[in-house]
Protein backbone atom coordinates (compact mmCIF):
# COMPACT_ATOMS: atom_id res chain seq x y z
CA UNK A 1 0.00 0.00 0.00
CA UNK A 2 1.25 3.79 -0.96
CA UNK A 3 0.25 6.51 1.04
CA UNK A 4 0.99 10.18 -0.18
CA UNK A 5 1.41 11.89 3.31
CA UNK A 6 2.20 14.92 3.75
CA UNK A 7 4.38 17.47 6.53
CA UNK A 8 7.44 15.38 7.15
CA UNK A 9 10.32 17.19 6.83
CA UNK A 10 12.52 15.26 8.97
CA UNK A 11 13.65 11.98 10.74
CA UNK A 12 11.45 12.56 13.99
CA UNK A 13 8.52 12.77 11.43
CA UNK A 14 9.65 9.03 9.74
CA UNK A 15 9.81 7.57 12.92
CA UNK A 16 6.59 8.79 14.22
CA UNK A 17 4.86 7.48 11.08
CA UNK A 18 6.53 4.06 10.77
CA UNK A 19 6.05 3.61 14.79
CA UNK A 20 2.46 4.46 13.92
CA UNK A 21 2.02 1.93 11.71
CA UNK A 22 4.25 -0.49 13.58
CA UNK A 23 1.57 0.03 16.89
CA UNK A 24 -1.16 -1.77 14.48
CA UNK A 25 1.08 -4.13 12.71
CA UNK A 26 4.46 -4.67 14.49
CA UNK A 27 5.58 -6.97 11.65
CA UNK A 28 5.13 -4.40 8.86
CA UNK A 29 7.51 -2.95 6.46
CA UNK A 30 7.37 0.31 6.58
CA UNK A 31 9.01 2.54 3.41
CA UNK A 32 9.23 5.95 4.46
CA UNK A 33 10.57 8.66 1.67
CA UNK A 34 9.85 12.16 3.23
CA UNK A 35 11.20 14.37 -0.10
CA UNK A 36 8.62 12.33 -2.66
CA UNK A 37 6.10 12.50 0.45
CA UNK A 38 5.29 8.71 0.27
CA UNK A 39 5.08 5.91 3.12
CA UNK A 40 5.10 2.06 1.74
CA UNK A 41 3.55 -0.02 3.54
CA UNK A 42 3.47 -3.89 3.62
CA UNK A 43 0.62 -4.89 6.03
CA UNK A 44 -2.35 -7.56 6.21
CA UNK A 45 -3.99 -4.71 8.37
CA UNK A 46 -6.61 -2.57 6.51
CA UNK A 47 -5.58 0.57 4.48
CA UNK A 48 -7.99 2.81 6.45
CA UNK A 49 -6.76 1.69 10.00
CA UNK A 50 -2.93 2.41 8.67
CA UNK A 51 -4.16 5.72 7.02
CA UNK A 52 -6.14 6.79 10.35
CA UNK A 53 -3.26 5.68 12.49
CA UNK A 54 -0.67 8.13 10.19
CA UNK A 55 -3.37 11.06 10.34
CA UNK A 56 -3.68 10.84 14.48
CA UNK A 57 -0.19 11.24 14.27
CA UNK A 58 -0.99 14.86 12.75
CA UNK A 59 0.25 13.71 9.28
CA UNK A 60 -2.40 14.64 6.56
CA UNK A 61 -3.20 11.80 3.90
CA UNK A 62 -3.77 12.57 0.87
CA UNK A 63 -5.95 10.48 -1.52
């Protein structure tokens, strides 16, 4: 799954996303490339959980 997520800037904000994703799924790969604004994600957990889980971390998804 590709997210385009945007605000991170630095690597504080690619920890907080991939530990975000990690607290659903602590087995998933997490891809994090803050200049193209994309998080990879390779998860059995739903999209919208992962999505919802990077946006409570005050990171806007965009579609």
């Amino acid at each position: 799954m590709d997210f385009k997520v945007q605000g991170m800037t630095c690597g504080h904000c690619e920890r907080a996303v991939t530990q975000a994703v990690r607290r659903l799924d602590p087995d998933a790969a997490v891809t994090v490339d803050r200049v193209a604004g994309r998080v990879s994600v390779e998860s059995r957990t739903d999209a919208q959980a992962i999505r919802k889980a990077i946006e409570d971390e005050g990171y806007p998804v965009s579609h």
